[in-house]
N, C-alpha and C. Protein backbone atom coordinates (compact mmCIF):
# COMPACT_ATOMS: atom_id res chain seq x y z
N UNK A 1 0.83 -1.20 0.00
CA UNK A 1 0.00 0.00 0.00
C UNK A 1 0.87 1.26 0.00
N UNK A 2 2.10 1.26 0.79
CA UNK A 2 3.00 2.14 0.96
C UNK A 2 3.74 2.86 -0.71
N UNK A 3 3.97 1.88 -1.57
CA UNK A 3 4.71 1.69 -2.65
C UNK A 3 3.33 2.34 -3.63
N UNK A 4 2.32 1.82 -3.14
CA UNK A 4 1.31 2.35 -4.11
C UNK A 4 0.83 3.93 -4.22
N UNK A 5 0.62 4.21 -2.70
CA UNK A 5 0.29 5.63 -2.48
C UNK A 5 1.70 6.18 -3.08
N UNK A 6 3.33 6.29 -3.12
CA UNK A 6 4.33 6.48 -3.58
C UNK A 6 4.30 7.13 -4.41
N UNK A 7 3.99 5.37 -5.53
CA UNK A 7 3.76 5.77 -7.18
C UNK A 7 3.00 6.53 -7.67
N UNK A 8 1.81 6.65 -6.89
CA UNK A 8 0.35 7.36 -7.79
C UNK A 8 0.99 8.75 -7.06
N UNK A 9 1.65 9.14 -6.25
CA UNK A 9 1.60 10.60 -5.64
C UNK A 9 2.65 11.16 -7.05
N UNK A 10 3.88 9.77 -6.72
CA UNK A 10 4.81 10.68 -8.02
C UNK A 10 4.31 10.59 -9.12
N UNK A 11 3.52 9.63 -9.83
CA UNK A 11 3.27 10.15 -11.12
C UNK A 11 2.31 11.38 -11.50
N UNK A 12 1.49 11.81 -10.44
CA UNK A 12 0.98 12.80 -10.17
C UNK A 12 1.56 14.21 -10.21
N UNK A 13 2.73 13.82 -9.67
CA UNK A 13 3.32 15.30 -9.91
C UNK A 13 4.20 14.97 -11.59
N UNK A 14 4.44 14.45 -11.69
CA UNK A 14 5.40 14.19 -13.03
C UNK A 14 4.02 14.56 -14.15
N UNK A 15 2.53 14.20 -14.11
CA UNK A 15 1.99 14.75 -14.91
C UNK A 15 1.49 16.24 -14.64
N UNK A 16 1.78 16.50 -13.89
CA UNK A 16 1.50 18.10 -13.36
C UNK A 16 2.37 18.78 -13.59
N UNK A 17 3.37 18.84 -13.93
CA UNK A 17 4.71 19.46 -13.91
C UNK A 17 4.78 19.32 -15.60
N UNK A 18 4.27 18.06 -16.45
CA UNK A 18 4.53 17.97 -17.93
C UNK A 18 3.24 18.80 -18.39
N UNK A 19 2.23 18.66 -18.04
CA UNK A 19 1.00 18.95 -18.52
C UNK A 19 1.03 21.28 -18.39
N UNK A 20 1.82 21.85 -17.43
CA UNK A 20 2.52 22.84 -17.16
C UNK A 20 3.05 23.42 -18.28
N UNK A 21 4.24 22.20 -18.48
CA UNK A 21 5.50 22.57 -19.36
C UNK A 21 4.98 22.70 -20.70
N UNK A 22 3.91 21.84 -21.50
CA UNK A 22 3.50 22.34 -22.75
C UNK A 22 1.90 22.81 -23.03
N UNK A 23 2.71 23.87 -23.66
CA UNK A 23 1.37 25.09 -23.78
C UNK A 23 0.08 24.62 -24.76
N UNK A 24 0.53 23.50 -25.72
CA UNK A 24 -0.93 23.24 -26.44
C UNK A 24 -2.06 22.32 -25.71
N UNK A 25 -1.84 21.96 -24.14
CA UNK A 25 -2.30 21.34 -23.19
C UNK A 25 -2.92 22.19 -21.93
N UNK A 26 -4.71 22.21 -22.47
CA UNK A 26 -5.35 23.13 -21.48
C UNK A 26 -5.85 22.16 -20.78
N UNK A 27 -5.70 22.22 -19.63
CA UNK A 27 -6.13 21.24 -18.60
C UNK A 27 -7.56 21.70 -18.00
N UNK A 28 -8.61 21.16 -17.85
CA UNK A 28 -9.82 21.63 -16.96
C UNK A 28 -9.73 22.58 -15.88
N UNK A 29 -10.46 23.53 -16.39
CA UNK A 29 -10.53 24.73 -14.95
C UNK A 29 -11.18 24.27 -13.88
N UNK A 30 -11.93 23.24 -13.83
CA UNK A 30 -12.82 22.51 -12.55
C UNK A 30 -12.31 21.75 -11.99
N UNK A 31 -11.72 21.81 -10.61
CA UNK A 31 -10.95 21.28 -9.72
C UNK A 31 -11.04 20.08 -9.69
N UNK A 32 -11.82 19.15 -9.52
CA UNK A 32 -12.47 18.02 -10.00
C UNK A 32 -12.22 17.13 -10.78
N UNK A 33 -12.39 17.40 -11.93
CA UNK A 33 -11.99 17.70 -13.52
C UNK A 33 -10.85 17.37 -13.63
N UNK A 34 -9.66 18.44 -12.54
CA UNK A 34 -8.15 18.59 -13.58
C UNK A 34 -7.42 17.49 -12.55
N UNK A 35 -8.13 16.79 -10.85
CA UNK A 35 -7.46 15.73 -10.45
C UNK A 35 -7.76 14.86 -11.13
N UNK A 36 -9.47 14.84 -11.37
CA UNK A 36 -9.81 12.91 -12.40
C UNK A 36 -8.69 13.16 -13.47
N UNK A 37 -8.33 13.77 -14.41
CA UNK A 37 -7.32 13.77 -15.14
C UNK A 37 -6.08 13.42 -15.38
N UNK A 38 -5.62 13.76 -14.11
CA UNK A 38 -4.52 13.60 -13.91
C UNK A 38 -4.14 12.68 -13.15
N UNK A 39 -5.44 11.77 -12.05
CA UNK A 39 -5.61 10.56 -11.99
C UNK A 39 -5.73 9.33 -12.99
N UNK A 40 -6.44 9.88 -13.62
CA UNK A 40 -6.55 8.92 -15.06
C UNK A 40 -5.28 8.62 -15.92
N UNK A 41 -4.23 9.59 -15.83
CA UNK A 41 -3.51 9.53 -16.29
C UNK A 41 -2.33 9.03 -15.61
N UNK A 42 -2.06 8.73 -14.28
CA UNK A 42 -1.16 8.56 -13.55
C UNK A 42 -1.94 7.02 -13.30
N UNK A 43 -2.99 6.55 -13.09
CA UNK A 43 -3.58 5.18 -13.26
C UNK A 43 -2.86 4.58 -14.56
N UNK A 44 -3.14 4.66 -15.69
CA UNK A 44 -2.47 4.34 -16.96
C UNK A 44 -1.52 3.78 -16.74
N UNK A 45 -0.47 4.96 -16.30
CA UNK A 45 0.79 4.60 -16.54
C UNK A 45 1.70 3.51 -15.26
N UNK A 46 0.72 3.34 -14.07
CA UNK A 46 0.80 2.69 -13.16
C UNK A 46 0.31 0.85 -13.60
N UNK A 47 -0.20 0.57 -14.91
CA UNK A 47 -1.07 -0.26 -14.92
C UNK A 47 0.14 -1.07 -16.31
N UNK A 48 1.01 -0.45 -16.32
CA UNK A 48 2.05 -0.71 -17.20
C UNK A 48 2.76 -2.15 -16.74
N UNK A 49 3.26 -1.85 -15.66
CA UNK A 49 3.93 -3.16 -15.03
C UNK A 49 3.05 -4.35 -15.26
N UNK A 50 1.79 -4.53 -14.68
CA UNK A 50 1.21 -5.88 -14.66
C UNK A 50 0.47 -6.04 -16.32
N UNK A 51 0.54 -5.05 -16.49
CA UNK A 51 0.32 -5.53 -18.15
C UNK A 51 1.64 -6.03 -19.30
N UNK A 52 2.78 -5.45 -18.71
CA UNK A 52 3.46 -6.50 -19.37
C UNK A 52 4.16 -7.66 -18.47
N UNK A 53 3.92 -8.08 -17.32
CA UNK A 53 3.85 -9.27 -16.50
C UNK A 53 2.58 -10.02 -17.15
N UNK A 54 1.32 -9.44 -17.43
CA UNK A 54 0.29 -10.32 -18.12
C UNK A 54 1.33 -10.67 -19.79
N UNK A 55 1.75 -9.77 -19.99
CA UNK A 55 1.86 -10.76 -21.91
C UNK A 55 3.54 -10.84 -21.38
N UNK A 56 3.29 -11.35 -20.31
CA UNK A 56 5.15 -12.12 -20.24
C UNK A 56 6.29 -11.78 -21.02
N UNK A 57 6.15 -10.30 -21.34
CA UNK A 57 7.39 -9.59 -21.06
C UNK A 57 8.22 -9.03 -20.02
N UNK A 58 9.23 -9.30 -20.19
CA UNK A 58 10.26 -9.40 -19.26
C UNK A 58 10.56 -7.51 -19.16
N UNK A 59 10.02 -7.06 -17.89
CA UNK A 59 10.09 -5.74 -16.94
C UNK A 59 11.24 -5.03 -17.62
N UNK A 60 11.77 -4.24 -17.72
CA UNK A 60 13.46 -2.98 -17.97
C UNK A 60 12.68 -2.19 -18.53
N UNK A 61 14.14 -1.32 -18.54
CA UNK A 61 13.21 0.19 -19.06
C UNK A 61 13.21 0.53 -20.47
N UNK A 62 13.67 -0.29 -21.17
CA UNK A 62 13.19 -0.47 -22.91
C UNK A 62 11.69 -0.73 -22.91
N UNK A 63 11.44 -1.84 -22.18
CA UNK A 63 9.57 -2.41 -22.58
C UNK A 63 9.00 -1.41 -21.43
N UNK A 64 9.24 -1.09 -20.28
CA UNK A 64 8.34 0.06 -19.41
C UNK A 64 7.83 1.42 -19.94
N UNK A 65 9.26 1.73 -21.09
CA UNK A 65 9.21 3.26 -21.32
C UNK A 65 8.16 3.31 -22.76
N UNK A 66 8.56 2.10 -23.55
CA UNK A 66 7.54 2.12 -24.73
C UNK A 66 6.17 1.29 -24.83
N UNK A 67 5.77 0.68 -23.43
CA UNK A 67 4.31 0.38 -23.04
C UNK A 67 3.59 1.35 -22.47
N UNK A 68 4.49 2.43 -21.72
CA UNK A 68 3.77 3.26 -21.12
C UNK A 68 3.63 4.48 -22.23
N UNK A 69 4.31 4.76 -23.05
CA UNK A 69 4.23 5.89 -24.39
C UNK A 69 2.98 5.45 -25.15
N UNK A 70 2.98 4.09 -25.02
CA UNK A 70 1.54 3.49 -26.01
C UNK A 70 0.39 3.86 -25.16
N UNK A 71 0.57 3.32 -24.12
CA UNK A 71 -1.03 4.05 -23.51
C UNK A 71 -0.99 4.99 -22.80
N UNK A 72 0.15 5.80 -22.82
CA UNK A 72 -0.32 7.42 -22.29
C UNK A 72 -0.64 8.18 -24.26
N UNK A 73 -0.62 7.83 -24.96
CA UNK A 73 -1.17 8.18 -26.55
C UNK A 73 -2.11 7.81 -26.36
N UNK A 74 -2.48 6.83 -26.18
CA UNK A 74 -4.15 6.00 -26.49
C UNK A 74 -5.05 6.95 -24.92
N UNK A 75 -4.72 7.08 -23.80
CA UNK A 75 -4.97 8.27 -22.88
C UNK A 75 -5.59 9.45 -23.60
N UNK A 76 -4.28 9.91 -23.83
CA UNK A 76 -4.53 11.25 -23.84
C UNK A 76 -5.64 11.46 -25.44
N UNK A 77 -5.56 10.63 -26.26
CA UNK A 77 -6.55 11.02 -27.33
C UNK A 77 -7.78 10.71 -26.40
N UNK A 78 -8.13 10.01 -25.80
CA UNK A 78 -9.32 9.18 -25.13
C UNK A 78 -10.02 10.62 -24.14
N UNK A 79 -8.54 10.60 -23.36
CA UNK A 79 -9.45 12.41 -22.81
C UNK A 79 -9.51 13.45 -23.56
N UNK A 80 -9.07 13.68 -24.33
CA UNK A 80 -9.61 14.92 -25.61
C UNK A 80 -10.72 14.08 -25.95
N UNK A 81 -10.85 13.64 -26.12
CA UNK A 81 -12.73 13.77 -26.70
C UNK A 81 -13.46 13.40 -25.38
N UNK A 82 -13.32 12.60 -24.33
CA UNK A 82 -14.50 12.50 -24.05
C UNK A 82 -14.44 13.03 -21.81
N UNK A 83 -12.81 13.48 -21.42
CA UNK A 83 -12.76 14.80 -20.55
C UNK A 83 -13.14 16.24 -20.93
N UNK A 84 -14.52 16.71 -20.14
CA UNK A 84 -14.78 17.91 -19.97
C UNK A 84 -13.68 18.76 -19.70
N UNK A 85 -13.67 20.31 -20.66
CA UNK A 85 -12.37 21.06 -20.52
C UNK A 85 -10.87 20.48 -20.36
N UNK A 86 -10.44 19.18 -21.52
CA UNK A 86 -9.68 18.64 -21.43
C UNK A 86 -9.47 19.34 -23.04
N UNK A 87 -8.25 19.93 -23.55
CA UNK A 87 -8.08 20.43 -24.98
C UNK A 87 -6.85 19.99 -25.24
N UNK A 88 -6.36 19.80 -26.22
CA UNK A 88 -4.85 19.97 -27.14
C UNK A 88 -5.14 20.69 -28.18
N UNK A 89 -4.43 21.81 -28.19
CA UNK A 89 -4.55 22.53 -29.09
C UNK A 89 -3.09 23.01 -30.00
N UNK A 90 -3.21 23.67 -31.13
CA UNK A 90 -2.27 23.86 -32.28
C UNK A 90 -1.48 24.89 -31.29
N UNK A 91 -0.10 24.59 -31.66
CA UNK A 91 0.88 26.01 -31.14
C UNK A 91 1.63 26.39 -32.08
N UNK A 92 1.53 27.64 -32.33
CA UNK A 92 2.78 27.71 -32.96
C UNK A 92 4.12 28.61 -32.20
N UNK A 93 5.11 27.37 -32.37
CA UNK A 93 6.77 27.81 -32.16
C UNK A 93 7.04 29.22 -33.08
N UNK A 94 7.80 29.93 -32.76
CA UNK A 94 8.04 30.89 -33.25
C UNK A 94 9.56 31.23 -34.06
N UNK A 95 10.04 30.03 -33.06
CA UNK A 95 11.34 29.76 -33.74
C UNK A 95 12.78 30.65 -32.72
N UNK A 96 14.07 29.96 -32.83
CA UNK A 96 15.10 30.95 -32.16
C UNK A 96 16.17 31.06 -33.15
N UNK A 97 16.67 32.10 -33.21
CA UNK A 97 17.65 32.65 -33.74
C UNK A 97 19.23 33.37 -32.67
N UNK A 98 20.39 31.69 -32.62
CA UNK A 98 21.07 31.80 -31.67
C UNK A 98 22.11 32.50 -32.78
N UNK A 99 23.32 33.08 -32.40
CA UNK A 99 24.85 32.99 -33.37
C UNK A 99 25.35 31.95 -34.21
N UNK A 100 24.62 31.06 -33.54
CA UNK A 100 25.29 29.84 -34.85
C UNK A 100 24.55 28.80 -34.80
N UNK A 101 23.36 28.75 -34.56
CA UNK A 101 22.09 28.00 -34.70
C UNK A 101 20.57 28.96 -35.30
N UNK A 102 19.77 28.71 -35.96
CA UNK A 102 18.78 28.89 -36.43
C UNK A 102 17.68 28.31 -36.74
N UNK A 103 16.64 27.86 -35.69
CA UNK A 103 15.79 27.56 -35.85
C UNK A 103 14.31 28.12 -36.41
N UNK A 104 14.23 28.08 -37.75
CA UNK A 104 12.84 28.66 -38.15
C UNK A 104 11.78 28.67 -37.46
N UNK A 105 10.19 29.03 -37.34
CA UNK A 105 8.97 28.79 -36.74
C UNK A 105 8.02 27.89 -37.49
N UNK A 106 7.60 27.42 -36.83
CA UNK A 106 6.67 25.90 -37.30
C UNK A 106 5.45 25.81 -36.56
N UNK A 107 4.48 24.76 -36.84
CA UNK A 107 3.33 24.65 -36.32
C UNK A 107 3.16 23.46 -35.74
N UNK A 108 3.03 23.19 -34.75
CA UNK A 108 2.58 21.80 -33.91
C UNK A 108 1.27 21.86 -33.77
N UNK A 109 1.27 20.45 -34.47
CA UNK A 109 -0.10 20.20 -34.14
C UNK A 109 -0.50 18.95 -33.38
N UNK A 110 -2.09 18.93 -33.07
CA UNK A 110 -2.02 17.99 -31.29
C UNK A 110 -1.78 17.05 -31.56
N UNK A 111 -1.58 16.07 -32.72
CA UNK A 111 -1.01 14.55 -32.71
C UNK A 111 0.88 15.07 -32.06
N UNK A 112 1.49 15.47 -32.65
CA UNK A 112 2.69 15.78 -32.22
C UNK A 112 2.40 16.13 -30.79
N UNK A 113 2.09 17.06 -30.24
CA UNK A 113 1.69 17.82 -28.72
C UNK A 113 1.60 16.20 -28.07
N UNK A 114 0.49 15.60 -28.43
CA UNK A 114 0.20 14.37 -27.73
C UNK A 114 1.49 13.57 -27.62
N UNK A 115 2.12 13.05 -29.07
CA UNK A 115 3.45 12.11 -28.96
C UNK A 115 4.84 12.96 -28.20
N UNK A 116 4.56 13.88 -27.98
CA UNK A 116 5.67 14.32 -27.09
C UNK A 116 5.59 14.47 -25.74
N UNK A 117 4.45 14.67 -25.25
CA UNK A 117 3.72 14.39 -23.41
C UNK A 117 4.45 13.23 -23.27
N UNK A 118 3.34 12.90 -24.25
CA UNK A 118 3.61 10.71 -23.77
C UNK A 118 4.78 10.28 -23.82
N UNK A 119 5.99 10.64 -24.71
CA UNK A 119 7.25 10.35 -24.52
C UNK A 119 7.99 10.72 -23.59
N UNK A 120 7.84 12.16 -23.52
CA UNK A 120 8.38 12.80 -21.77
C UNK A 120 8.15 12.25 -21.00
N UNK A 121 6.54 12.38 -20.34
CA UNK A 121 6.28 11.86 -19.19
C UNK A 121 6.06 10.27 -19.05
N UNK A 122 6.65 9.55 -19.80
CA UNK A 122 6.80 8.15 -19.97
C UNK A 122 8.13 7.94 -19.64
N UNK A 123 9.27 8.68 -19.77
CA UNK A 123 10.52 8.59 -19.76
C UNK A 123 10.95 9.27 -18.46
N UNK A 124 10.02 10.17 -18.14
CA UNK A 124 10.72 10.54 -16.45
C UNK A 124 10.09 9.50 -15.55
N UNK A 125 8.75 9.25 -15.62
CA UNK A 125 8.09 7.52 -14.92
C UNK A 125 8.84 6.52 -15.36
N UNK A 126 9.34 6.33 -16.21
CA UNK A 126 10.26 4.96 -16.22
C UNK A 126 11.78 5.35 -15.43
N UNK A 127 11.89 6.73 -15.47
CA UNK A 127 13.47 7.23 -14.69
C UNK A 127 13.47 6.52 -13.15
N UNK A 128 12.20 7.08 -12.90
CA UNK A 128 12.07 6.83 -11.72
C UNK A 128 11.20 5.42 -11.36
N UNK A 129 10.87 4.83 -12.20
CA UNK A 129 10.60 3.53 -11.76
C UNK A 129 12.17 2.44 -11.94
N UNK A 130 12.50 2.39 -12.13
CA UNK A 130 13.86 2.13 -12.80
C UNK A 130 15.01 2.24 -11.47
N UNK A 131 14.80 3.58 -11.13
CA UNK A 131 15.60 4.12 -9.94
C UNK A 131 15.36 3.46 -8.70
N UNK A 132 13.44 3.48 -8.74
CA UNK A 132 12.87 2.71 -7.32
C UNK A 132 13.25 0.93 -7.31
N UNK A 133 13.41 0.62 -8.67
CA UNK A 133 13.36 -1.10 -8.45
C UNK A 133 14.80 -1.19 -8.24
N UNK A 134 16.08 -0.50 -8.11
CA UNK A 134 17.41 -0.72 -7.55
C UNK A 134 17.35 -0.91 -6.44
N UNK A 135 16.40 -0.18 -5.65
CA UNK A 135 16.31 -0.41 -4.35
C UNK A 135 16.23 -1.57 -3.68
């Protein structure tokens, strides 16, 4: 129970802190709303382990980080349509212009927005799941 309350607290903040960091991700203004969310989403990625213990793949952080990218994608499309005040929306980058780098401005759009959450916050939950099973 100890290990459980743990996990769900940290992946909680790891989606609070990603969901923050990118701007085409409006999260529900209804208090309510933006925990089921972010419950739902920290459930997911908690549900990773015994799903690949069910199809008898063998646990590391190659199969953790790309089971949990698959269904935090299949997530997060699932709450855009059917979480109240749950949005991904288009951004556009504007682009930087360093001394010896140049990046033009471009348009992201929410399939990208989506595959880059799910890769982040799949890859700092596997950091730290990874970290906790040394223990």
């Amino acid at each position: 129970m100890k290990e459980y309350v743990y996990n769900l607290l940290l992946l909680l903040l790891i989606f609070f802190f990603t969901t923050i960091l990118f701007c085409g991700i409006i999260m529900p203004e209804i208090e309510l709303y933006y925990v089921a969310t972010l419950l739902v989403l920290s459930m997911g990625v908690m549900i990773t382990k015994p799903l690949l213990k069910f199809l008898t793949i063998k646990v590391n952080f190659l199969t953790y980080f790309l089971m949990s990218s698959i269904l935090l994608v299949g997530i997060f499309f699932l709450l855009e349509i059917f979480m109240t005040g749950f949005f991904i929306e288009t951004v556009i980058f504007e682009g930087i212009n360093l001394d010896f780098l140049q990046i033009n401005g471009f348009e992201v759009i929410p399939v990208i927005t989506i595959l880059l959450i799910s890769v982040l916050s799949s890859f700092l939950s596997t950091i730290f799941f990874t970290l906790g099973k040394s223990n």
